[in-house]
Protein backbone atom coordinates (compact mmCIF):
# COMPACT_ATOMS: atom_id res chain seq x y z
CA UNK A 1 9.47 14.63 9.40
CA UNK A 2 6.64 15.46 7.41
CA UNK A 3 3.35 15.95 8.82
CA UNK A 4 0.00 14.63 8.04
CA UNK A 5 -2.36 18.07 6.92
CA UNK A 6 -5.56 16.88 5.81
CA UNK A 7 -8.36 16.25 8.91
CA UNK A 8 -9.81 13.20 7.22
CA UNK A 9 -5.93 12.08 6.72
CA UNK A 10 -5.04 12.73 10.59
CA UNK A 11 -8.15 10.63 11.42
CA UNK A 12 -7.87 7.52 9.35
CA UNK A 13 -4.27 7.69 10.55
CA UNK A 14 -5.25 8.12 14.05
CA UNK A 15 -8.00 4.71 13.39
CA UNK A 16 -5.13 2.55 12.13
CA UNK A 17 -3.29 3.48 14.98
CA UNK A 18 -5.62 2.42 17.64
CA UNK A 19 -6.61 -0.82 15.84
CA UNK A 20 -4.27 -2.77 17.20
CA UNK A 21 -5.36 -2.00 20.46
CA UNK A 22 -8.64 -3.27 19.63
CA UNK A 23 -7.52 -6.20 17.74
CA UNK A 24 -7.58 -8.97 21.21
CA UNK A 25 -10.90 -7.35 22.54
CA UNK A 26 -14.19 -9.77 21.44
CA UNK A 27 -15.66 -7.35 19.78
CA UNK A 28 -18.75 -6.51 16.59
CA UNK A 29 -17.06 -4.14 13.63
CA UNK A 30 -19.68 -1.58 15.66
CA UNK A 31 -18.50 -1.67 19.09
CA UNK A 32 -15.00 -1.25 17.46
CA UNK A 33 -15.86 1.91 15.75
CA UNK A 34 -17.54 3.11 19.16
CA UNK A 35 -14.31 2.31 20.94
CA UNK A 36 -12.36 3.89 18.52
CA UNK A 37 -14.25 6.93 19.14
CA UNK A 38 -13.91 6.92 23.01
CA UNK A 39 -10.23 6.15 22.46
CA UNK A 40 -9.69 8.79 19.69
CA UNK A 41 -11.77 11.23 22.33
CA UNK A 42 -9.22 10.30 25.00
CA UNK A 43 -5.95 10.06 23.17
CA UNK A 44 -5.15 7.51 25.18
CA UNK A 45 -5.12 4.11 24.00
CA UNK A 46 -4.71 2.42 27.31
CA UNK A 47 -8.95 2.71 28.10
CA UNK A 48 -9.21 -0.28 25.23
CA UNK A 49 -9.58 -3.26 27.79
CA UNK A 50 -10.91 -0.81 30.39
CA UNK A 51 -14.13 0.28 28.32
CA UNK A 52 -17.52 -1.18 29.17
CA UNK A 53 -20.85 -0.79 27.19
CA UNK A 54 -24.14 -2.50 27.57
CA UNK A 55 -24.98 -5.40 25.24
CA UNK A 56 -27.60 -2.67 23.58
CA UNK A 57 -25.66 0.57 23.53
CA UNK A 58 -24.74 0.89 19.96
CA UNK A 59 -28.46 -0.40 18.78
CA UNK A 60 -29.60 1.79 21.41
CA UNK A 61 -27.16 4.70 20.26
CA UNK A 62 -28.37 4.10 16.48
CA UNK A 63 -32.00 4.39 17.05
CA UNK A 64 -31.76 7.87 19.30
């Protein structure tokens, strides 16, 4: 098995991974990357349908 060294490697590895998981959810390409975050943050991919944000977070979050 060869393992995945570079950190900007492990991540984009780690994204594709949890896109799937993403992939049913009614979601804007912003709210995904949030997600992805929380999920990446967790390591567990199981919170996908369970996360909640307001309509305004991200704007919100982009603005602070």
């Amino acid at each position: 098995m060869e393992f995945i060294k570079q950190p900007m490697a492990i991540e984009h590895r780690s994204m594709e991974l949890i896109a799937p998981y993403l992939a049913g959810l009614s979601l804007s390409e912003a709210e995904k990357k949030v997600y992805s975050r929380i999920i990446h943050a967790a390591g567990d991919v199981e919170y996908a349908p369970i996360i909640r944000i307001s309509e305004t977070a991200v704007a919100a979050g982009i603005a602070a």
